[in-house]
Protein backbone atom coordinates (compact mmCIF):
# COMPACT_ATOMS: atom_id res chain seq x y z
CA UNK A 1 152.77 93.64 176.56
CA UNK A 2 149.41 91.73 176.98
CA UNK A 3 146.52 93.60 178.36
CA UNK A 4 144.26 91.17 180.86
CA UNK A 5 140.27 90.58 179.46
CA UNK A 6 139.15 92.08 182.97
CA UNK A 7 141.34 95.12 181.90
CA UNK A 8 140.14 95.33 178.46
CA UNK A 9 136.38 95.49 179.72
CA UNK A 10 137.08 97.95 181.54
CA UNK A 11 138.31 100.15 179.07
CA UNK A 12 135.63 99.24 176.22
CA UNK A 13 133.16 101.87 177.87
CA UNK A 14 135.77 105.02 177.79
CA UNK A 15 136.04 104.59 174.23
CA UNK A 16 132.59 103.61 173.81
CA UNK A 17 130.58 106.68 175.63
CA UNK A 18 131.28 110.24 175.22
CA UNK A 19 130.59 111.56 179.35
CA UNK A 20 130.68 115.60 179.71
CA UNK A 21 128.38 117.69 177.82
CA UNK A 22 131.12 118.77 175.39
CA UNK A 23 132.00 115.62 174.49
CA UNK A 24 128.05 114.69 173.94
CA UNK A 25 128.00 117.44 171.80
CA UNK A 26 131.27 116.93 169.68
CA UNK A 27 129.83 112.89 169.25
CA UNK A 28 126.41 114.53 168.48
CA UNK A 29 127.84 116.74 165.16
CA UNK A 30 129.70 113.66 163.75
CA UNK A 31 127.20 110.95 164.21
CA UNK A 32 123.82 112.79 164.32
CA UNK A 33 121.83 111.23 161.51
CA UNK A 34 119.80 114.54 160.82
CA UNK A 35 123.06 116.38 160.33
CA UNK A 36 124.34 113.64 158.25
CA UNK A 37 121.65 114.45 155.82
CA UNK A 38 122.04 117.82 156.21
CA UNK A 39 125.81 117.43 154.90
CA UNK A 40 124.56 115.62 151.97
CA UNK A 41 122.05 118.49 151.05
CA UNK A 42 125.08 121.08 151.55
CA UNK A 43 127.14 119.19 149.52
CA UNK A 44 124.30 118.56 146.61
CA UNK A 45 123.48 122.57 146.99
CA UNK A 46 127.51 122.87 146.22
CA UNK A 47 127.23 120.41 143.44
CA UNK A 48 124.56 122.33 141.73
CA UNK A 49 126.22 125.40 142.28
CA UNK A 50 129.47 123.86 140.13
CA UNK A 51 127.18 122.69 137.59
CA UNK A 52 125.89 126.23 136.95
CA UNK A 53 129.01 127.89 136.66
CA UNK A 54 129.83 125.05 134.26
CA UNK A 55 127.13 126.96 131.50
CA UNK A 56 129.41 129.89 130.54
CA UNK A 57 131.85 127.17 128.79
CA UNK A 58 131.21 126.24 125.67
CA UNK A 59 129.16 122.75 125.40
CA UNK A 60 130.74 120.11 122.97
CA UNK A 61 128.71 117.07 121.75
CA UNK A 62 129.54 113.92 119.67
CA UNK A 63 127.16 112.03 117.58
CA UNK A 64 125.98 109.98 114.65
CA UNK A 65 123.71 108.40 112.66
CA UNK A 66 122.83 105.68 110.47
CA UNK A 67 120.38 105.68 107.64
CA UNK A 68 118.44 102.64 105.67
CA UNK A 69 116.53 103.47 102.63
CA UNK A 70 115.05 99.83 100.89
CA UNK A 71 113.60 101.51 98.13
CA UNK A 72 115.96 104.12 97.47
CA UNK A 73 116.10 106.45 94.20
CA UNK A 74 119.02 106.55 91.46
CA UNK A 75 120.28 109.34 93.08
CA UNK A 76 120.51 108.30 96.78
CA UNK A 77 122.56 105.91 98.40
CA UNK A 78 120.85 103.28 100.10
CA UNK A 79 122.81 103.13 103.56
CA UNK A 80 123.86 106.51 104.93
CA UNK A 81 126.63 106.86 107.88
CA UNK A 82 126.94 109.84 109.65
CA UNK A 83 129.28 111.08 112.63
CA UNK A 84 129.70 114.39 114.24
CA UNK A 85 131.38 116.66 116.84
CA UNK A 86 129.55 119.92 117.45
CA UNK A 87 130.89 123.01 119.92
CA UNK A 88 128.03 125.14 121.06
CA UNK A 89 128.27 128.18 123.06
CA UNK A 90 125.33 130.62 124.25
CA UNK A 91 126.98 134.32 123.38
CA UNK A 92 124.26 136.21 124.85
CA UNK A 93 120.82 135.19 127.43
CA UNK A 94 119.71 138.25 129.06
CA UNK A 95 121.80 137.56 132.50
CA UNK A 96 119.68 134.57 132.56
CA UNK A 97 123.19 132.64 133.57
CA UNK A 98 124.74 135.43 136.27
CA UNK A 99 121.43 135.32 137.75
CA UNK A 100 121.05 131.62 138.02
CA UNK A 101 124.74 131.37 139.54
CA UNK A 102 123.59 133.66 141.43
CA UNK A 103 120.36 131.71 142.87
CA UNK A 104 122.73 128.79 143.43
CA UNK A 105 124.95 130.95 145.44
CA UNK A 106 122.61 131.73 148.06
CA UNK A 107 121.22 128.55 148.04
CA UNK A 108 123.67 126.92 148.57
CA UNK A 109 124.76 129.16 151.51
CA UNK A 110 121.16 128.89 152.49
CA UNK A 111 122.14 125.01 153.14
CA UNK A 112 125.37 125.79 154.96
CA UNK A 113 123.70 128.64 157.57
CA UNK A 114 120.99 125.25 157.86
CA UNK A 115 123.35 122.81 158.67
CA UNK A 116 125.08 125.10 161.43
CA UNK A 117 121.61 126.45 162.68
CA UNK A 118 120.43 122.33 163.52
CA UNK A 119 123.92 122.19 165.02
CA UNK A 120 123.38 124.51 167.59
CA UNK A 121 119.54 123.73 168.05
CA UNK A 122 120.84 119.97 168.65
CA UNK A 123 123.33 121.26 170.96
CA UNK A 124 121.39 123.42 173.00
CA UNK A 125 118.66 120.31 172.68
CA UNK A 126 121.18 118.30 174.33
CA UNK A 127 121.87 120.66 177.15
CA UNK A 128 118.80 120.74 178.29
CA UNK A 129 118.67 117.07 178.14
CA UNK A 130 122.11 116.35 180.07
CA UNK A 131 121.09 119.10 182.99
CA UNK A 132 117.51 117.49 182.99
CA UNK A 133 119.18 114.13 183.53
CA UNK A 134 121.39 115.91 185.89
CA UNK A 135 118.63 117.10 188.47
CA UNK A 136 116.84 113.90 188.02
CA UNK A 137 120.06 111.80 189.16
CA UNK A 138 119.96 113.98 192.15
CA UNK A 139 116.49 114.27 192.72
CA UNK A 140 117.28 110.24 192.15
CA UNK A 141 120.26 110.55 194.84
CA UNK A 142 118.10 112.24 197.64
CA UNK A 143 115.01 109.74 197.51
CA UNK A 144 117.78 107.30 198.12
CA UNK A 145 118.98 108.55 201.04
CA UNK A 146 116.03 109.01 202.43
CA UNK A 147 115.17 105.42 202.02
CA UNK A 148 117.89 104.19 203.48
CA UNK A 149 116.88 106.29 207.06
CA UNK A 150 113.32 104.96 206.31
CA UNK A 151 114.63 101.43 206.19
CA UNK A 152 116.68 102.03 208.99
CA UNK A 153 113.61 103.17 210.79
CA UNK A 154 111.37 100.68 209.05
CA UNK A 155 113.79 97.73 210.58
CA UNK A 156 113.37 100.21 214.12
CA UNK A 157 109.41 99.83 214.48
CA UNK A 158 109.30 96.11 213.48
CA UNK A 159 111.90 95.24 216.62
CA UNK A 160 109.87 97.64 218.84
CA UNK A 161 106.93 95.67 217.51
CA UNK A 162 108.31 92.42 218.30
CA UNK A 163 109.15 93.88 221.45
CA UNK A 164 105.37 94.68 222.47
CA UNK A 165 106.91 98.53 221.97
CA UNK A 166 105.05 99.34 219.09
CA UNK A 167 101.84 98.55 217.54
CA UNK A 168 101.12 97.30 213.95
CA UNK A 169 99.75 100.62 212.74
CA UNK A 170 102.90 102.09 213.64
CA UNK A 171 104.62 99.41 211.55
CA UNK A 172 102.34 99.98 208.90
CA UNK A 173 102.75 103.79 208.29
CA UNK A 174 106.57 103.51 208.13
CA UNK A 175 106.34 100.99 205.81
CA UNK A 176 103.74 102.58 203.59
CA UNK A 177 105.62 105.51 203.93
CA UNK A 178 109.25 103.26 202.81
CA UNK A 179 107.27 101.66 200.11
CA UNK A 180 106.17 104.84 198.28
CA UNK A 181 109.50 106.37 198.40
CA UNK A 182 110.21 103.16 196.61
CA UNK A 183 107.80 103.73 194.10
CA UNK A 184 109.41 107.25 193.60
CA UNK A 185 112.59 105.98 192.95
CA UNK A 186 111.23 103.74 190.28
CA UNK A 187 109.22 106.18 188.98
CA UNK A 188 112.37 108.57 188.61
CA UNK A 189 115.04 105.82 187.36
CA UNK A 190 111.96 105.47 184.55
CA UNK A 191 112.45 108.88 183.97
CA UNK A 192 116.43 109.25 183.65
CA UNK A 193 116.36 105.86 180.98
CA UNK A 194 113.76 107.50 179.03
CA UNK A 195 115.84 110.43 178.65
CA UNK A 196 118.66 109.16 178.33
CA UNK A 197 117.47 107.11 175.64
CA UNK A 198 116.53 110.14 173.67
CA UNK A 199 119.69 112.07 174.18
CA UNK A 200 121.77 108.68 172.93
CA UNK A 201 119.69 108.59 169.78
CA UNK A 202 120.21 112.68 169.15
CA UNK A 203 124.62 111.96 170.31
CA UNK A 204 124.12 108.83 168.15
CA UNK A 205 126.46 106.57 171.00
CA UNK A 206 125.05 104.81 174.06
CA UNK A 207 126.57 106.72 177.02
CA UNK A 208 127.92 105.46 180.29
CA UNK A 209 128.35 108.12 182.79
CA UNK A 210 127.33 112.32 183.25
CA UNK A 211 130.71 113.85 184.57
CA UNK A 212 130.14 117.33 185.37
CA UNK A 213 130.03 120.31 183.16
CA UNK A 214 129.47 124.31 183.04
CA UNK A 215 129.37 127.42 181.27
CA UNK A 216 131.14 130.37 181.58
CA UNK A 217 129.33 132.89 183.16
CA UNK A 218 129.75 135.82 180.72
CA UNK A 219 126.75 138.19 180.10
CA UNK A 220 129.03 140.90 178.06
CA UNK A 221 128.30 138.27 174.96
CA UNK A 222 127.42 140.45 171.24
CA UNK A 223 123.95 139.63 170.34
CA UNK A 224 123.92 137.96 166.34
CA UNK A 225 120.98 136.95 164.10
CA UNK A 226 120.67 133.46 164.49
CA UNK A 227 121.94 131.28 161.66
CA UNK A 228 118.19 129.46 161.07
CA UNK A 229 117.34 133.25 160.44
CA UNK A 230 120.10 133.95 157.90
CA UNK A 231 119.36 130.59 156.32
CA UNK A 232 115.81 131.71 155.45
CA UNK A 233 117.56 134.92 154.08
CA UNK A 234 119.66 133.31 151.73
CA UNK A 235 116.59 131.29 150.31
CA UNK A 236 114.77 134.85 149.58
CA UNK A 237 117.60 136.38 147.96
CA UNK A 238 117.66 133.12 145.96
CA UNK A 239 113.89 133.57 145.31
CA UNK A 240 114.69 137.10 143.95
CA UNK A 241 117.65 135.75 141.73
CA UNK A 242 115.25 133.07 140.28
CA UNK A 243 113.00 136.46 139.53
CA UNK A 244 115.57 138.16 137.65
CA UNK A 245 116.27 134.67 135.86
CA UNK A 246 112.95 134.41 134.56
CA UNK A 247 113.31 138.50 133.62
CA UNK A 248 115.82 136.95 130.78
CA UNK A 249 113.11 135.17 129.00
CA UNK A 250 111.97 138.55 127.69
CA UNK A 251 115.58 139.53 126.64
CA UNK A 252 117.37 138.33 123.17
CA UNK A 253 119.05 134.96 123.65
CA UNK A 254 121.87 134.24 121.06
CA UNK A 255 123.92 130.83 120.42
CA UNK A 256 126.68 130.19 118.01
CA UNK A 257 127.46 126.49 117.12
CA UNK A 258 130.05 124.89 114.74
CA UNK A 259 129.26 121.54 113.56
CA UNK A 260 131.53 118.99 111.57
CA UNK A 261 130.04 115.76 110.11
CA UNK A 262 131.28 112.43 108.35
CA UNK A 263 129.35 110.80 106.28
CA UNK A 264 129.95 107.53 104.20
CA UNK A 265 127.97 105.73 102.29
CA UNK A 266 126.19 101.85 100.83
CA UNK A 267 124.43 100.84 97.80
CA UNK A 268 125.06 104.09 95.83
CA UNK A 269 124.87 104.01 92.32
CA UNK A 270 128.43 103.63 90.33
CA UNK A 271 126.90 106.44 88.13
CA UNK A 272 126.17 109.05 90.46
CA UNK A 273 128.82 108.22 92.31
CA UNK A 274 131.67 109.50 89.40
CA UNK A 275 129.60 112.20 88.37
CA UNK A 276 127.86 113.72 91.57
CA UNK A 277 129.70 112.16 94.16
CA UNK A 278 127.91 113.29 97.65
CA UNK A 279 129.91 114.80 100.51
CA UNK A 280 132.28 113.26 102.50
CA UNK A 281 132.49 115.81 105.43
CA UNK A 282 130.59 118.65 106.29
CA UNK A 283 131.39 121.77 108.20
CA UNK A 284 128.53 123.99 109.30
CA UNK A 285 128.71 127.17 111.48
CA UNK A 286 124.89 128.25 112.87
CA UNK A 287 124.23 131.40 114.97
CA UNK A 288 120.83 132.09 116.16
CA UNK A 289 119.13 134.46 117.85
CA UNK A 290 115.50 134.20 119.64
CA UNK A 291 113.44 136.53 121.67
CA UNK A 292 110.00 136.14 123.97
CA UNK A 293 107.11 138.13 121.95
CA UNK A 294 104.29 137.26 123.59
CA UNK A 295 103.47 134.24 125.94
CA UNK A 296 99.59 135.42 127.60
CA UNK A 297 101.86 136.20 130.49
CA UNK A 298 102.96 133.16 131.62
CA UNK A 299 106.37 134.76 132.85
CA UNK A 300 105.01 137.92 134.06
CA UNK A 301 103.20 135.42 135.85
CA UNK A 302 105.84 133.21 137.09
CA UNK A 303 107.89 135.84 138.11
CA UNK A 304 104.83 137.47 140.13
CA UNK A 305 104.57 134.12 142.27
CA UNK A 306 108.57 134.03 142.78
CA UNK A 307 108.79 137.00 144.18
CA UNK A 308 105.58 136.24 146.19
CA UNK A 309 107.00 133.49 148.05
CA UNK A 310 110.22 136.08 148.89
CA UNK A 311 107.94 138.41 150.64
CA UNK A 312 106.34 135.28 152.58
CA UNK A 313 109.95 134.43 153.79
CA UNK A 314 110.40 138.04 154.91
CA UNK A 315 107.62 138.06 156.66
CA UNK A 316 109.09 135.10 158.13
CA UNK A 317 112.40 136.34 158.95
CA UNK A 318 110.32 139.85 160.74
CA UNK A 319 108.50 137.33 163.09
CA UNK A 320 111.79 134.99 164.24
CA UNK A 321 114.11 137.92 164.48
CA UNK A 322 111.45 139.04 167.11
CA UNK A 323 111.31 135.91 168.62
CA UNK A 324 114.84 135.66 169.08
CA UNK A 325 114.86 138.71 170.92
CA UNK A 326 111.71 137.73 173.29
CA UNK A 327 113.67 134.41 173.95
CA UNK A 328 117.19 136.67 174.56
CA UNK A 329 115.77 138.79 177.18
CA UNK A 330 113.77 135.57 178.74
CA UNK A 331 117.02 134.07 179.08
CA UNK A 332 118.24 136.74 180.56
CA UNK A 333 115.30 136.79 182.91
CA UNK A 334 116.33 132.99 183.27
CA UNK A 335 119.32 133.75 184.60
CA UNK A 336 118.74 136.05 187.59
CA UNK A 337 115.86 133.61 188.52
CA UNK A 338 118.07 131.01 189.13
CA UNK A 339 120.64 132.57 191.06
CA UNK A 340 118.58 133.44 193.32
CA UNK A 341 116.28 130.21 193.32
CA UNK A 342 119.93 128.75 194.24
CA UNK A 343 120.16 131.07 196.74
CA UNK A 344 117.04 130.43 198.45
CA UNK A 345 117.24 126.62 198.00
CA UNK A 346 120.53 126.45 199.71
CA UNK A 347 119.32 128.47 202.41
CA UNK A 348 116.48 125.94 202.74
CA UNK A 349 118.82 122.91 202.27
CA UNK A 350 121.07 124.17 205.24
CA UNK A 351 117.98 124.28 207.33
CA UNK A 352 116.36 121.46 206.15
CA UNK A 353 119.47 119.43 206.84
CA UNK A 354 120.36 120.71 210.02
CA UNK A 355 116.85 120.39 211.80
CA UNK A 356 116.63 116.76 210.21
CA UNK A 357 119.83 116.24 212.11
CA UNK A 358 118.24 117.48 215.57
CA UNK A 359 114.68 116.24 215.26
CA UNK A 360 116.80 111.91 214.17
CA UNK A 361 118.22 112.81 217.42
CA UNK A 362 114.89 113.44 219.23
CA UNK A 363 112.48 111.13 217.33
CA UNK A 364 115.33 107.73 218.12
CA UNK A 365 115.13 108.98 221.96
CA UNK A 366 110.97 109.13 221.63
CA UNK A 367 110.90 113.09 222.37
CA UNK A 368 108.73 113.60 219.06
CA UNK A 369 106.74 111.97 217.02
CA UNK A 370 107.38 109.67 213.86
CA UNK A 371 105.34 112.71 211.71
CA UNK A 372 107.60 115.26 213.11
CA UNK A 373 110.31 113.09 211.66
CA UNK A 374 108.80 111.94 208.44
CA UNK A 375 108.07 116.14 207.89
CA UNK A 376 111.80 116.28 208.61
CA UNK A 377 113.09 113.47 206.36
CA UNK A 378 110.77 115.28 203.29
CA UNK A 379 112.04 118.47 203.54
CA UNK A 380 115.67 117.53 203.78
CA UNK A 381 114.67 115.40 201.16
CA UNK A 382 113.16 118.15 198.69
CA UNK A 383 115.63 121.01 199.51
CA UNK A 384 118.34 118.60 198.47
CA UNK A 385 116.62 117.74 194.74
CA UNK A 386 115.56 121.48 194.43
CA UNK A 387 119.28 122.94 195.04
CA UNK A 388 120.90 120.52 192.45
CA UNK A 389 118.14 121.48 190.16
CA UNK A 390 118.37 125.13 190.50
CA UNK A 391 122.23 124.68 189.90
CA UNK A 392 121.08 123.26 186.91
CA UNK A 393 118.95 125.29 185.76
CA UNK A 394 121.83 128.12 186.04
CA UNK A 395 123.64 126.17 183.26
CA UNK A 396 120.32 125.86 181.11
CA UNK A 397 119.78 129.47 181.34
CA UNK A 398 123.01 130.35 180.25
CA UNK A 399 122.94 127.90 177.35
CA UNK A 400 119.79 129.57 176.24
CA UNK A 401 121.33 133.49 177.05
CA UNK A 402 124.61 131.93 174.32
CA UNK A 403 122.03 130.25 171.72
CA UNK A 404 119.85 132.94 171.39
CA UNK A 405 122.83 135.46 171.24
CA UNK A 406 123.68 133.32 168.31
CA UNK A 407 126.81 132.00 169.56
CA UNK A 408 127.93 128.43 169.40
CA UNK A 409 127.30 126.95 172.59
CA UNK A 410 129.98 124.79 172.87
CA UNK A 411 132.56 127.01 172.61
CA UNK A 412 131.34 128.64 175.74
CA UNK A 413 131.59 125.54 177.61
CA UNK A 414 134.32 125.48 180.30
């Protein structure tokens, strides 16, 4: 079955554009650049972990060597070839290794709570940019109604005008008046491509179309430490793992190592050769042990500015957990503030609407005047953008109450 070009255009954009908020936000975690590289640091903090774990096995090297001697004595052979395999394994370091693993550990989750924390920012970033967009396509909507019952008016005058009805200045306010409604509307569709421009660089896909989306309206939500919070957590108790790793230095550290060499030899005398042949293979265990005496105390030192930089992320961590909780309540606060700014906006919109509808009636049969009309066009005008925006700002509020109850947004979307 062959599907028509004119068909095939007009699916391209479906699979092109992701349109309700949820699907801006699913698009957004799989082709965000900045989570991208967030992904890669996760995966390089699990990567390092591995690699630490990897020092409680024993090491195992392979080697060699080769050996030229132009003027060399009776008893030495002039070319010398060596090769080795040596097995190494640290017995013993003081818990430098548990506490390194450790460090790793954290960090690592430090880079996980990160990558999660920027997911939810970006959604809740995006949220307020698709509701923004939202109230400015309506805002957009209701200048554009207007101006078509200013045209229609505008066309009105300039027949009464023609018709010795009207004078120019009457032509000339409507038209002023039609021309900077205009102007709005520009200035607005300015205002919707900018943002929409910035949310399609954050979702990382142009988008075609905002269908319409909500929350649930739940308020009996647990209240969680946010996961940018934890993140910085993780990165002090690494800090304080990295202290106990330098602790070590001051603690015996013992290896044992068992190397086996090769060796052959070149231009070794016949002599010496019979009589004191050298060795053809080598085995050679080693075990050593070394302790810290005395270092002007450089690690007393270090470990002083490690665990320094913990208490500065603590302090850290005391002043976001608070701010979380100022920005919970707010939300809260949010929340009740637009219900009843929708409230009071559709009261006014009713109004609004139904004296524009009275005072058309009068001002086309000349009973009032073209400012009573243009007051009545405004308002009807204004109380139509401000109810759309106070729905709007309903769904903000509630993304903000689910962020900053350190929930994942998205999941709360309907």
């Amino acid at each position: 079955m062959k599907i028509s070009k004119k068909l095939l255009l007009f699916l391209i954009p479906v699979f092109l554009s992701a349109e309700n908020l949820q699907e801006l936000i699913t698009e957004a975690q799989t082709n965000n650049d900045i989570i991208i590289a967030k992904k890669y640091s996760e995966n390089a903090s699990a990567k390092e972990l591995a690699s630490q774990k990897s020092t409680y096995y024993p090491t195992v090297d392979l080697g060699g060597f080769y050996k030229r001697d132009d003027a060399a004595s009776p008893f030495q052979a002039g070319d010398t070839y060596s090769a080795y395999a040596k097995v190494g394994l640290d017995i013993y370091d003081g818990g430098k290794r548990s506490s390194q693993v450790k460090e790793k550990q954290e960090s690592f989750k430090s880079s996980h709570l990160d990558s999660l924390a920027y997911k939810k920012s970006l959604a809740l970033t995006i949220t307020k940019d698709f509701f923004s967009i939202k109230s400015l396509q309506a805002s957009l909507s209701a200048r554009e109604d207007a101006q078509k019952a200013l045209k229609a008016q505008l066309e009105r005058i300039k027949k009464f005008y023609q018709a010795k009805m009207a004078t120019i200045d009457d032509v000339q306010r409507v038209q002023s008046d039609f021309d900077t409604n205009l102007y709005n509307i520009q200035t607005i569709r300015f205002q919707i491509l900018s943002l929409k421009s910035l949310l399609e660089l954050k979702v990382g896909q142009k988008i075609q179309s905002f269908d319409a989306s909500a929350f649930k309206k739940d308020k009996s939500t647990d209240y969680a430490m946010l996961d940018s919070i934890k993140s910085i957590a993780a990165q002090k108790n690494a800090m304080n793992y990295g202290a106990n790793a330098v602790d070590s230095y001051y603690y015996p550290n013992i290896r044992i190592e068992d190397k086996y060499n090769l060796y052959s030899y070149d231009r070794l005398n016949a002599q010496v050769k019979k009589f004191a042949p050298p060795l053809d293979n080598q085995n050679t265990l080693l075990l050593t042990a070394n302790i810290r005496l005395f270092d002007f105390g450089e690690i007393a030192k270090t470990k002083e500015a490690v665990e320094l930089n913990a208490r500065a992320l603590q302090s850290q961590i005391n002043y976001q957990t608070k701010e979380q909780k100022v920005h919970y309540e707010l939300s809260l606060a949010q929340i009740e503030t637009a219900k009843l700014k929708i409230i009071s906006s559709k009261s006014a919109l009713n109004a609004a609407s139904s004296a524009f509808v009275t005072i058309e009636k009068k001002y086309n049969a000349g009973i009032v005047d073209y400012i009573v009309y243009l007051d009545a066009l405004t308002k009807r005008t204004t109380t139509k953008a401000l109810y759309e925006s106070s729905l709007n700002d309903l769904e903000i509020a509630y993304a903000s109450y689910y962020f900053y109850s350190g929930k994942n947004i998205l999941e709360e979307l309907k």
